[in-house]
Structures are given as C-alpha cells and as structure tokens.
PDB file of N, CA and C in Angstrom:
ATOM      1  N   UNK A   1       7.693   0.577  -9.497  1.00  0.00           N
ATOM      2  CA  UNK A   1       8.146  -0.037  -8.265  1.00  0.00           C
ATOM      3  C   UNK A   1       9.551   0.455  -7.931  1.00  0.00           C
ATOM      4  N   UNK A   2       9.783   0.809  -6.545  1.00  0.00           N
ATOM      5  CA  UNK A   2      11.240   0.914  -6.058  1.00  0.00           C
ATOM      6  C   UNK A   2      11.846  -0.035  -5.336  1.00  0.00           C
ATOM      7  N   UNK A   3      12.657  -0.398  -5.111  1.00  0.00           N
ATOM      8  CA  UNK A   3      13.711  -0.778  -4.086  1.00  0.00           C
ATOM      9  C   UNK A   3      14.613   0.074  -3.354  1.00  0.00           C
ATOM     10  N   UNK A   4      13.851   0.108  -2.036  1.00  0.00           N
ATOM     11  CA  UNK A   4      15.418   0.471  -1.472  1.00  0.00           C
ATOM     12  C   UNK A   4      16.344   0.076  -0.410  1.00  0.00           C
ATOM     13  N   UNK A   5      17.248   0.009  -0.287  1.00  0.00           N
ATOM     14  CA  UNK A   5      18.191  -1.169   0.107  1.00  0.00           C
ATOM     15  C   UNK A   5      19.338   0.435   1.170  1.00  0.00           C
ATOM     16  N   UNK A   6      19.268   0.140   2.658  1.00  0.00           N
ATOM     17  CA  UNK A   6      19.920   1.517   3.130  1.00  0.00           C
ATOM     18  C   UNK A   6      20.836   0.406   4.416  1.00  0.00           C
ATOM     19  N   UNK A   7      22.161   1.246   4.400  1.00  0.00           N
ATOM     20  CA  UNK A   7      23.118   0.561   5.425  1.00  0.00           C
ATOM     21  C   UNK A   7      23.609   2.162   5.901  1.00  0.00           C
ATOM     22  N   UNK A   8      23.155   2.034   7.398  1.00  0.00           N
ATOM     23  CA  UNK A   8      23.472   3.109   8.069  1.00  0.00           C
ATOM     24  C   UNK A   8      24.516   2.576   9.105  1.00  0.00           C
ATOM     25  N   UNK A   9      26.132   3.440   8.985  1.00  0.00           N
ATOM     26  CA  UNK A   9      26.869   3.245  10.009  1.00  0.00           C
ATOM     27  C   UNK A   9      27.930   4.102  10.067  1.00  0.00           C
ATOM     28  N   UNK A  10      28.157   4.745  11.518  1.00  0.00           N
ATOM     29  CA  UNK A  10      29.196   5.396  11.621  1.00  0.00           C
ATOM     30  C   UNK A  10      29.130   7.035  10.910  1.00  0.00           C
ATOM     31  N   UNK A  11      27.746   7.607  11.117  1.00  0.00           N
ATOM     32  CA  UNK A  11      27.107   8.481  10.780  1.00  0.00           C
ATOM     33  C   UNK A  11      27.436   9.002   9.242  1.00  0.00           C
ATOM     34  N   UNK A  12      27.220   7.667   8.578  1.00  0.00           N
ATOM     35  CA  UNK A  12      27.105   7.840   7.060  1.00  0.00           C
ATOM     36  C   UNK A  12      25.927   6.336   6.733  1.00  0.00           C
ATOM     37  N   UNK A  13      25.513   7.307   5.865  1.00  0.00           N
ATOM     38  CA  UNK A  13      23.917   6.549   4.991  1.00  0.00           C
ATOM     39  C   UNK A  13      24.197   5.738   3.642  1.00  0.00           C
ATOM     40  N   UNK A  14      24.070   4.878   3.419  1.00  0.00           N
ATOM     41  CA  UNK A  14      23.809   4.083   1.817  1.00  0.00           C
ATOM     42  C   UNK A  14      22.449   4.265   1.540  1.00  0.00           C
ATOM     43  N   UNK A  15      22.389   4.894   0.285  1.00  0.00           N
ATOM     44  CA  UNK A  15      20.970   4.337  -0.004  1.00  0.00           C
ATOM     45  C   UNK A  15      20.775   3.738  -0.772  1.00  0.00           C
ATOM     46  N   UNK A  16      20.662   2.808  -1.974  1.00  0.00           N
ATOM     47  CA  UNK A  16      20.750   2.057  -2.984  1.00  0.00           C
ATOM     48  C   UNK A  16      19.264   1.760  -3.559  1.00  0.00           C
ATOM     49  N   UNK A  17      18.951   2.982  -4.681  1.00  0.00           N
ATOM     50  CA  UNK A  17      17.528   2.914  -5.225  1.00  0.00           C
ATOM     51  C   UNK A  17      17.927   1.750  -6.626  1.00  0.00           C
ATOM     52  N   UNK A  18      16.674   1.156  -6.814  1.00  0.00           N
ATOM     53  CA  UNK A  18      16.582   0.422  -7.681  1.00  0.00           C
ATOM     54  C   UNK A  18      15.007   0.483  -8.357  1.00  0.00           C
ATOM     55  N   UNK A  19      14.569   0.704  -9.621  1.00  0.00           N
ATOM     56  CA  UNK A  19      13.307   1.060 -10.138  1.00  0.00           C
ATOM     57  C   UNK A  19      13.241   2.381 -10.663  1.00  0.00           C
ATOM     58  N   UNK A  20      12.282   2.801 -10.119  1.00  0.00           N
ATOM     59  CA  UNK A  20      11.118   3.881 -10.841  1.00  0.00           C
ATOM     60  C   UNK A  20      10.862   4.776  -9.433  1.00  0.00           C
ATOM     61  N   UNK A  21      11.547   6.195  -9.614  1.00  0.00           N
ATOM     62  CA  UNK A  21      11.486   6.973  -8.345  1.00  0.00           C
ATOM     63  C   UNK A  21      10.032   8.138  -8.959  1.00  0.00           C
ATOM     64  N   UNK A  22       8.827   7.742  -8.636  1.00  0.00           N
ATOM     65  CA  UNK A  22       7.926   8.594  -8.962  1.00  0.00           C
ATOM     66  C   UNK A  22       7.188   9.000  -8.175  1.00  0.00           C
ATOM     67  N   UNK A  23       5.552   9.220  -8.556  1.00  0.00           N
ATOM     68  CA  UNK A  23       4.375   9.832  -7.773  1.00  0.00           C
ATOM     69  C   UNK A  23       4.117   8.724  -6.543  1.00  0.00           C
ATOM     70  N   UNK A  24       4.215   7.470  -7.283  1.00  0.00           N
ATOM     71  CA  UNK A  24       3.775   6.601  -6.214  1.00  0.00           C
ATOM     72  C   UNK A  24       4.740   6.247  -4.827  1.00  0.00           C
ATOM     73  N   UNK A  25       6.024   6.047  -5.648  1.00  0.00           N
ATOM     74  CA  UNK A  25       6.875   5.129  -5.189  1.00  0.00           C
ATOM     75  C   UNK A  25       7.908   6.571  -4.168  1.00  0.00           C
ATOM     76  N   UNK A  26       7.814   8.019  -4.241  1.00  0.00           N
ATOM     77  CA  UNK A  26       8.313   9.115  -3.818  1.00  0.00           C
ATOM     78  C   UNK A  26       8.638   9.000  -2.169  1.00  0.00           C
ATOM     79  N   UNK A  27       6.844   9.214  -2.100  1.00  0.00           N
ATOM     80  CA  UNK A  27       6.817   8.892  -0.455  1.00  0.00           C
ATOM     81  C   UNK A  27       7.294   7.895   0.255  1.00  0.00           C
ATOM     82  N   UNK A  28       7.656   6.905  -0.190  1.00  0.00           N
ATOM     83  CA  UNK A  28       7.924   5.807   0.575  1.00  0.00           C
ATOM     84  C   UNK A  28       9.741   5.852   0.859  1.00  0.00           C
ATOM     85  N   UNK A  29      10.431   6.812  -0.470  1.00  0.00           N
ATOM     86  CA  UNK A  29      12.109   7.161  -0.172  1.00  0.00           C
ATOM     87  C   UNK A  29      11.837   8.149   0.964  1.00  0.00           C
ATOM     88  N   UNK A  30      10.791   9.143   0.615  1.00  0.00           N
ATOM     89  CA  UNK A  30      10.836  10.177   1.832  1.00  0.00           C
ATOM     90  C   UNK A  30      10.672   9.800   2.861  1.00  0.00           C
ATOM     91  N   UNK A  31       9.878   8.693   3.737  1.00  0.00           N
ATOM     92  CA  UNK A  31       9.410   8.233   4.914  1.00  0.00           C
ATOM     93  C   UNK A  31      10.696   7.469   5.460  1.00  0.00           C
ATOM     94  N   UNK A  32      11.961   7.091   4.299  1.00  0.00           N
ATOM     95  CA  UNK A  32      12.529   6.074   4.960  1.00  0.00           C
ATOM     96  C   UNK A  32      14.300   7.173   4.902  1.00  0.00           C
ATOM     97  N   UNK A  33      14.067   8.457   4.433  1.00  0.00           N
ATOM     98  CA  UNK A  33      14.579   9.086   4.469  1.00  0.00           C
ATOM     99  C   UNK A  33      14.771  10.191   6.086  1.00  0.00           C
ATOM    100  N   UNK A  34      13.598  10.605   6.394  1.00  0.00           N
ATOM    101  CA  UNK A  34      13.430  11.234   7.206  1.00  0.00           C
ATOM    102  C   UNK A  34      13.153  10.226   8.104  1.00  0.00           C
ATOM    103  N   UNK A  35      13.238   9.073   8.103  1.00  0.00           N
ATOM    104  CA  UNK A  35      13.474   8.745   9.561  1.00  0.00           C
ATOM    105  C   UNK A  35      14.248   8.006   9.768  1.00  0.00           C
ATOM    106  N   UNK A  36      15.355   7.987   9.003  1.00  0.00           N
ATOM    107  CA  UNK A  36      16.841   6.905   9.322  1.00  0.00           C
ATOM    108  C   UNK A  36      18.173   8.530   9.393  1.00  0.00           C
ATOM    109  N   UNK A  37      17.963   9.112   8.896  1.00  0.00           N
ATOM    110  CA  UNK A  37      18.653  10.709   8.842  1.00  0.00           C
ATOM    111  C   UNK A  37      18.947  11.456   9.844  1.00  0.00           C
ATOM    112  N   UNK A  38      19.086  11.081  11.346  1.00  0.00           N
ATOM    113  CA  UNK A  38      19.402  11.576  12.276  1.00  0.00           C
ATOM    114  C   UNK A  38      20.508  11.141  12.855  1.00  0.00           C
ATOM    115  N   UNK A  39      21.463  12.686  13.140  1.00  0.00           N
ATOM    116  CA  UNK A  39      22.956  11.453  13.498  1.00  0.00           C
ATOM    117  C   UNK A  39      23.539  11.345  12.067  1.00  0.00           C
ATOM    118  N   UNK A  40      22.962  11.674  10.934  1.00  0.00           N
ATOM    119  CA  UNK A  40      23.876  11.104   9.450  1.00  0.00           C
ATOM    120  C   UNK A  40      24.822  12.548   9.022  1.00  0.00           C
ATOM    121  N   UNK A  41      26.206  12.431   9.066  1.00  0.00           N
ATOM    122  CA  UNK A  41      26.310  13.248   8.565  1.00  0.00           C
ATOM    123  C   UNK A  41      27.115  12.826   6.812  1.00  0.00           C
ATOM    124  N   UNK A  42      26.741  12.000   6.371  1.00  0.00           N
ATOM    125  CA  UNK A  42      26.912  11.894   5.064  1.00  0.00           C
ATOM    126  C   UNK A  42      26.239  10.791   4.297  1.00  0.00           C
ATOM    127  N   UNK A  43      25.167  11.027   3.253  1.00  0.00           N
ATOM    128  CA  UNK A  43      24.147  10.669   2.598  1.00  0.00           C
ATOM    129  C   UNK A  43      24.717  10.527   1.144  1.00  0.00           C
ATOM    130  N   UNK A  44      24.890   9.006   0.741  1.00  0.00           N
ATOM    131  CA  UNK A  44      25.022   8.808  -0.168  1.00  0.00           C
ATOM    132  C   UNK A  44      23.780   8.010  -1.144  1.00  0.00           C
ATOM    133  N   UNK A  45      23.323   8.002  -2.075  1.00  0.00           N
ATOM    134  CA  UNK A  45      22.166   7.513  -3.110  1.00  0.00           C
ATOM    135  C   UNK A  45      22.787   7.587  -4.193  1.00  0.00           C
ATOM    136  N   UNK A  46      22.726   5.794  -4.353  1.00  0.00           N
ATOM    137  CA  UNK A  46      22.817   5.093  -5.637  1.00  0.00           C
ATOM    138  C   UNK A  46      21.901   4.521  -6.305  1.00  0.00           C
ATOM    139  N   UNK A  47      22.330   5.385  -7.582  1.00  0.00           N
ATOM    140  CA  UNK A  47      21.516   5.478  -8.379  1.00  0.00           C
ATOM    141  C   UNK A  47      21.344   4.671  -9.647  1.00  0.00           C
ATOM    142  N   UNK A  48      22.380   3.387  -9.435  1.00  0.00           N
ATOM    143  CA  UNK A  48      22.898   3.047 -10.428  1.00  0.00           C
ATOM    144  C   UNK A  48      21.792   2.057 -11.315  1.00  0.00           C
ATOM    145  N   UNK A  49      20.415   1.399 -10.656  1.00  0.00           N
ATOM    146  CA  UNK A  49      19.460   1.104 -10.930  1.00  0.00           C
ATOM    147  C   UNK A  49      18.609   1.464 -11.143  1.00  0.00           C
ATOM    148  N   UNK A  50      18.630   2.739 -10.890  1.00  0.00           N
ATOM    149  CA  UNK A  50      17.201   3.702 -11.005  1.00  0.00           C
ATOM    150  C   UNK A  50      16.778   4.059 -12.475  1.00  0.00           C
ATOM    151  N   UNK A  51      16.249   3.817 -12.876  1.00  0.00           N
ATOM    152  CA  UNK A  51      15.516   3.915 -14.299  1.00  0.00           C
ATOM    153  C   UNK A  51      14.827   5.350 -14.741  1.00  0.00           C
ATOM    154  N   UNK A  52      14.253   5.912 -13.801  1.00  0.00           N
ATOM    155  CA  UNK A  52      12.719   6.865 -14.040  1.00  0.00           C
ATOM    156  C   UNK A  52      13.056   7.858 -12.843  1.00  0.00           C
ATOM    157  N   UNK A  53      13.109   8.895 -12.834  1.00  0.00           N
ATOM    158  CA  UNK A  53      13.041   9.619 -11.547  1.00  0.00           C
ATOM    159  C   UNK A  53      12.034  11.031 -11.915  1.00  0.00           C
ATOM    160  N   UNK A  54      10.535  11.413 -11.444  1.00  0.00           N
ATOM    161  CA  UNK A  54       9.728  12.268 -11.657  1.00  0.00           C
ATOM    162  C   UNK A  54       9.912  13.620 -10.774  1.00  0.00           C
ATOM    163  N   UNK A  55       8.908  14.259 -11.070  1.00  0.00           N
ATOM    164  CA  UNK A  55       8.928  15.525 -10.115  1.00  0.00           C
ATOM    165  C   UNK A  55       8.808  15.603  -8.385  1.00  0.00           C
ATOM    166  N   UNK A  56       8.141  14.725  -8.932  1.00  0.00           N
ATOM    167  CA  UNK A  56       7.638  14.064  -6.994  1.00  0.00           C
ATOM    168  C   UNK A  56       9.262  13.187  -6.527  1.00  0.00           C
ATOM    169  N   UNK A  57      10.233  12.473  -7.247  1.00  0.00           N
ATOM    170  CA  UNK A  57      11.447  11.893  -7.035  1.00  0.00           C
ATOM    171  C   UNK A  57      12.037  13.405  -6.666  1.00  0.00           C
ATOM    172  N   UNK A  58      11.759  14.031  -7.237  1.00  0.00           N
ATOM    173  CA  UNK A  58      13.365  14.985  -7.492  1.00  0.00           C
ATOM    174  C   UNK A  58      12.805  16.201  -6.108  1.00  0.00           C
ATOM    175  N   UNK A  59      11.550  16.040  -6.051  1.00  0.00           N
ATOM    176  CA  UNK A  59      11.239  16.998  -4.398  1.00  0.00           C
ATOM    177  C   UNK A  59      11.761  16.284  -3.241  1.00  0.00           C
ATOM    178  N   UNK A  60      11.524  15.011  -3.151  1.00  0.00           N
ATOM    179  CA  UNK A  60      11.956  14.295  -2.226  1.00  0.00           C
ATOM    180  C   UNK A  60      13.651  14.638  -2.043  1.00  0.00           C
ATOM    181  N   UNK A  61      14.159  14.277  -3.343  1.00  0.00           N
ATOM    182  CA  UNK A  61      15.807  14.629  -3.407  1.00  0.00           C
ATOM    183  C   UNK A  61      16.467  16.391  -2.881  1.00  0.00           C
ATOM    184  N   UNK A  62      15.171  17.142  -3.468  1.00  0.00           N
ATOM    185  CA  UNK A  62      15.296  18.455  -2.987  1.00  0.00           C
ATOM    186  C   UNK A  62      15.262  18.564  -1.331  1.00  0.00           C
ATOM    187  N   UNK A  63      14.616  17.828  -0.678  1.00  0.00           N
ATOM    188  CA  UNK A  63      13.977  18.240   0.658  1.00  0.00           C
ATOM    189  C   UNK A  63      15.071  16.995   1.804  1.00  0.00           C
ATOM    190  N   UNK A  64      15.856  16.147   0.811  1.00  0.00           N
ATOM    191  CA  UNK A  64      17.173  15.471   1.624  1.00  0.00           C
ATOM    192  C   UNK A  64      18.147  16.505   1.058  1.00  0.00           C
ATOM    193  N   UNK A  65      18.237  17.195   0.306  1.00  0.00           N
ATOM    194  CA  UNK A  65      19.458  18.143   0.366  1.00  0.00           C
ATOM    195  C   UNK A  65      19.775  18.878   0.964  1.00  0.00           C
ATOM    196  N   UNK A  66      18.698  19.511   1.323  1.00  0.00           N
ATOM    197  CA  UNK A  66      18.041  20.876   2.338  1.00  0.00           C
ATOM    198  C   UNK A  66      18.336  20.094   3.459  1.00  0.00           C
ATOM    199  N   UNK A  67      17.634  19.187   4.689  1.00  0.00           N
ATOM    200  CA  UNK A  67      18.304  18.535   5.459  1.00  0.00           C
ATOM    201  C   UNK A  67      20.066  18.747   5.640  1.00  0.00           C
ATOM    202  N   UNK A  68      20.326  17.581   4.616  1.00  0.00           N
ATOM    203  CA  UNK A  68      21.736  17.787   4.688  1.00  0.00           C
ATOM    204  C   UNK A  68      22.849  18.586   4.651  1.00  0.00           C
ATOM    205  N   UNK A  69      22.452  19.942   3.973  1.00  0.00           N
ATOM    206  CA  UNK A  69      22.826  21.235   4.316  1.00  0.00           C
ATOM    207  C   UNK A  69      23.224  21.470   5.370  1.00  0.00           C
ATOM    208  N   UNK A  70      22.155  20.798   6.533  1.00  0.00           N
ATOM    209  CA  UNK A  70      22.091  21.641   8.206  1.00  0.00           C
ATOM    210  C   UNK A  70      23.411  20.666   9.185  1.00  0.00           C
ATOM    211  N   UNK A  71      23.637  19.234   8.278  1.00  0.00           N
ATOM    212  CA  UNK A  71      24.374  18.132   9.347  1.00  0.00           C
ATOM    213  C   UNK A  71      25.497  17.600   8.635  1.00  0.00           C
ATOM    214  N   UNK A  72      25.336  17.735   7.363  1.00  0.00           N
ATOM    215  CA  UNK A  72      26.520  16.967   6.518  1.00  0.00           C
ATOM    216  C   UNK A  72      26.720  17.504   4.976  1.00  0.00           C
ATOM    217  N   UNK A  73      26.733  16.410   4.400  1.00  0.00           N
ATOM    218  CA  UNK A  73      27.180  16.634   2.938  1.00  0.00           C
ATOM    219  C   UNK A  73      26.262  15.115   1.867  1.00  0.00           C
ATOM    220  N   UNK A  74      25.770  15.321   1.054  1.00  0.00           N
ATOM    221  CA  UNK A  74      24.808  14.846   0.312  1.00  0.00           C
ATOM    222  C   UNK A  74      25.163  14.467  -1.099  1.00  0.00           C
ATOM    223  N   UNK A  75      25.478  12.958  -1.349  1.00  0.00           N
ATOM    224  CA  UNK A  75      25.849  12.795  -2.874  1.00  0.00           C
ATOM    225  C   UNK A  75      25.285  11.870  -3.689  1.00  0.00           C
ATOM    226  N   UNK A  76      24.576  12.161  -5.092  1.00  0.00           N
ATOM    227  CA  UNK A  76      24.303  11.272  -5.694  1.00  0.00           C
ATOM    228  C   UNK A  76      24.957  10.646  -6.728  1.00  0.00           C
ATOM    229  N   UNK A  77      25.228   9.262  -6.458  1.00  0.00           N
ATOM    230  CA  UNK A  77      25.937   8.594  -7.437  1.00  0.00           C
ATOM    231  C   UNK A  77      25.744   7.645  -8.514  1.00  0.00           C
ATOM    232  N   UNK A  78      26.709   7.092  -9.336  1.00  0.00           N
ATOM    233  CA  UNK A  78      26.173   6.073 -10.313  1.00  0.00           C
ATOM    234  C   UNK A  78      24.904   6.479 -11.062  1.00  0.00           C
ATOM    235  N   UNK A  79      24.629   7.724 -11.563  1.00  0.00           N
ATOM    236  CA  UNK A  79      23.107   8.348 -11.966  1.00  0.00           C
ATOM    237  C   UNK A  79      23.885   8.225 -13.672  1.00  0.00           C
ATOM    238  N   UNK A  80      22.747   7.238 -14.038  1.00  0.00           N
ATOM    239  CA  UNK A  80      22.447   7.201 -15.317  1.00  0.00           C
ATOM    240  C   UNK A  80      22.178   8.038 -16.557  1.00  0.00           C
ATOM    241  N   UNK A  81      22.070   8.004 -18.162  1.00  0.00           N
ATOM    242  CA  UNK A  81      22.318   8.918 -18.869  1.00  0.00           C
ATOM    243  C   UNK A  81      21.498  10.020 -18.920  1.00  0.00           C
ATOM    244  N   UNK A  82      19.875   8.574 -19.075  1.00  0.00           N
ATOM    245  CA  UNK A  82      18.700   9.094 -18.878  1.00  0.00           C
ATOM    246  C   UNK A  82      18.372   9.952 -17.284  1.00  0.00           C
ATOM    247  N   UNK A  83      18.246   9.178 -16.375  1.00  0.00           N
ATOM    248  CA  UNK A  83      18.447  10.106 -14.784  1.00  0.00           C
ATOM    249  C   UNK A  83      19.014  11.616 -15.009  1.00  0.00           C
ATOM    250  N   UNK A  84      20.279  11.593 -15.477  1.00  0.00           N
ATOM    251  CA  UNK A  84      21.291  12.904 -15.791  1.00  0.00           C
ATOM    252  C   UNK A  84      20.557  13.667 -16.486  1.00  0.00           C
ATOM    253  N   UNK A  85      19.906  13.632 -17.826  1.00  0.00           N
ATOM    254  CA  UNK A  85      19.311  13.919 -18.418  1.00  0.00           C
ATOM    255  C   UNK A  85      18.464  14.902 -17.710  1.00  0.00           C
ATOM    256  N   UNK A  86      17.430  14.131 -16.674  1.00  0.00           N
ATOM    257  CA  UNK A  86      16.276  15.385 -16.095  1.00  0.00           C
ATOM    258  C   UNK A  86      17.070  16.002 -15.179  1.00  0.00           C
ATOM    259  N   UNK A  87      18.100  15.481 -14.445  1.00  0.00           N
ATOM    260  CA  UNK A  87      18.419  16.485 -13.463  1.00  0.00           C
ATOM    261  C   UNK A  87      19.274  17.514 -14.076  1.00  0.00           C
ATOM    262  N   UNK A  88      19.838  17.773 -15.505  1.00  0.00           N
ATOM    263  CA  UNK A  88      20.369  18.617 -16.320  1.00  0.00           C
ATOM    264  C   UNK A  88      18.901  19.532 -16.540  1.00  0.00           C
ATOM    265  N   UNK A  89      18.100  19.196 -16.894  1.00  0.00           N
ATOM    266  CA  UNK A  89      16.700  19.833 -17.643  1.00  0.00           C
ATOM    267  C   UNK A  89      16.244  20.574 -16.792  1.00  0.00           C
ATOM    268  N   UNK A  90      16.175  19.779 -15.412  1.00  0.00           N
ATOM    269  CA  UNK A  90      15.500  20.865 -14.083  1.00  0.00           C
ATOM    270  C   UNK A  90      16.319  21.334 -13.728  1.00  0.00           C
ATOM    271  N   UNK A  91      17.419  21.702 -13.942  1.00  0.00           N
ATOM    272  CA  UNK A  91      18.574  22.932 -13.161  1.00  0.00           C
ATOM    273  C   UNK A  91      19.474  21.447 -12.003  1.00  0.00           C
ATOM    274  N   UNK A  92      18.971  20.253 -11.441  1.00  0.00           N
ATOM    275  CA  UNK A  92      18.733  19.925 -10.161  1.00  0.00           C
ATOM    276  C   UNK A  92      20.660  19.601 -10.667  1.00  0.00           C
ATOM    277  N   UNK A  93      21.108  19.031 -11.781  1.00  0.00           N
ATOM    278  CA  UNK A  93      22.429  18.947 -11.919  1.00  0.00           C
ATOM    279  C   UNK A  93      22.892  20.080 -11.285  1.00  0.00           C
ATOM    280  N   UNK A  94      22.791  21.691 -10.996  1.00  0.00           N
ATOM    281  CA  UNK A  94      23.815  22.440 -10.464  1.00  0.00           C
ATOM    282  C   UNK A  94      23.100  22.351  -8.868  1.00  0.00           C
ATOM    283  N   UNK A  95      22.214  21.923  -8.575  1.00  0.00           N
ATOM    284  CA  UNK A  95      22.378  22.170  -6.669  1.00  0.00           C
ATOM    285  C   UNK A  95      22.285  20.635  -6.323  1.00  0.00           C
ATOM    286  N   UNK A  96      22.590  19.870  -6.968  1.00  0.00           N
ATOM    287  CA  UNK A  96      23.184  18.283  -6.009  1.00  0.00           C
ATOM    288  C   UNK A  96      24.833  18.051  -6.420  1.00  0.00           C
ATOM    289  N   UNK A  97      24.881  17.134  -5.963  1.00  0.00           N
ATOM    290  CA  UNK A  97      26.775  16.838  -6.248  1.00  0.00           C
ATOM    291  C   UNK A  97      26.000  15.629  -6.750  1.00  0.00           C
ATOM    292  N   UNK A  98      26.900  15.189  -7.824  1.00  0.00           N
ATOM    293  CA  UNK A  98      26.729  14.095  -8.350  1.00  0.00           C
ATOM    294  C   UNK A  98      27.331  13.748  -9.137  1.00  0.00           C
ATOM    295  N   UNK A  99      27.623  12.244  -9.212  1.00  0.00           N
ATOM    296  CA  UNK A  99      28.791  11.604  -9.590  1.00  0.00           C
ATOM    297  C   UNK A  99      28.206  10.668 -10.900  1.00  0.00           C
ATOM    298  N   UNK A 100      28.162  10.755 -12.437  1.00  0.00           N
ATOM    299  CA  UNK A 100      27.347  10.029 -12.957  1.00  0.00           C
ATOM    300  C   UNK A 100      28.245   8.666 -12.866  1.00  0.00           C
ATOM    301  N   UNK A 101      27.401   7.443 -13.465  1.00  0.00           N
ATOM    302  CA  UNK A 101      27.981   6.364 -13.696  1.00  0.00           C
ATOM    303  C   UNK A 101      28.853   6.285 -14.985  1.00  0.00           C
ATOM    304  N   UNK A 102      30.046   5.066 -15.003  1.00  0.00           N
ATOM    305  CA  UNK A 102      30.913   5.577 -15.736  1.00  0.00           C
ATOM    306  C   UNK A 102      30.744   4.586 -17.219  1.00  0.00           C
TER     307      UNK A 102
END
C-alpha cells in the first residue's frame, strides 16, 4: 500500500510517499504525477516513509526526472538506508539528486 499526500504551490510540488512504492501501487504515483506536474517547476518526494521501492517505483521516478529535466529541477529526499541501498545498486543514486535522511 502507498500513501500519497501532494501540496502544490507557487510552481513547486510536495510529494510525501508513505508505504511500499511497487508493481501495484507504481501507477497510481505515476497518474498523480503526470497530472498535477504542469506549471511545476520544482518537484520534491519524500521519502521519509517509504519502506520498499521496486523496478516499476524507480521507472515511474525515472520518467518524473525526464519530465523535470524539460521545466525544473527534481529532488528526492529523506530516502532511507534500505531505499538508498537500491537506488545505489541500480546506478539511479548517480542520475537523481538526493538527499538521504539523517
């Protein structure tokens, strides 16, 4: 299960995941991604609840980076040991910015 919790203002994004970013739960960041993302030019995702993030999480994260490339600047924060962990394993630590939790 995910949570996500988004405060859009002043052409900057909150996103605040909470759960399990996987196969199931992917599409539903992407749907609420690509359609609150217009007009944003800075995308922040906290990560500080997120537990689990899969291959299907980390495409979704790939395909808001790419976006944000074209309008702003894109950061993930508060990312956990485990979280850090895969995005070290898949390379995804050198093409996101990210801020782990402290």
């Amino acid at each position: 299960m995910l949570k996500i919790n988004k405060i859009i203002e002043n052409g900057h994004a909150l996103f605040t995941l909470s759960g399990r970013l996987d196969t199931t739960t992917a599409p539903e960041l992407d749907q609420e991604l690509r359609s609150s993302l217009t007009g944003v030019t800075t995308l922040t995702l906290d990560m500080k609840d997120l537990s689990y993030i899969s291959s299907a999480g980390l495409r979704v994260l790939l395909s808001a980076q790419k976006l944000m490339n074209k309008q702003g600047k894109m950061t993930v924060c508060n990312v956990n040991e485990t979280v850090y962990e895969i995005f070290e394993v898949t390379g995804f630590s050198d093409i996101l910015d990210i801020e782990r939790a402290d």
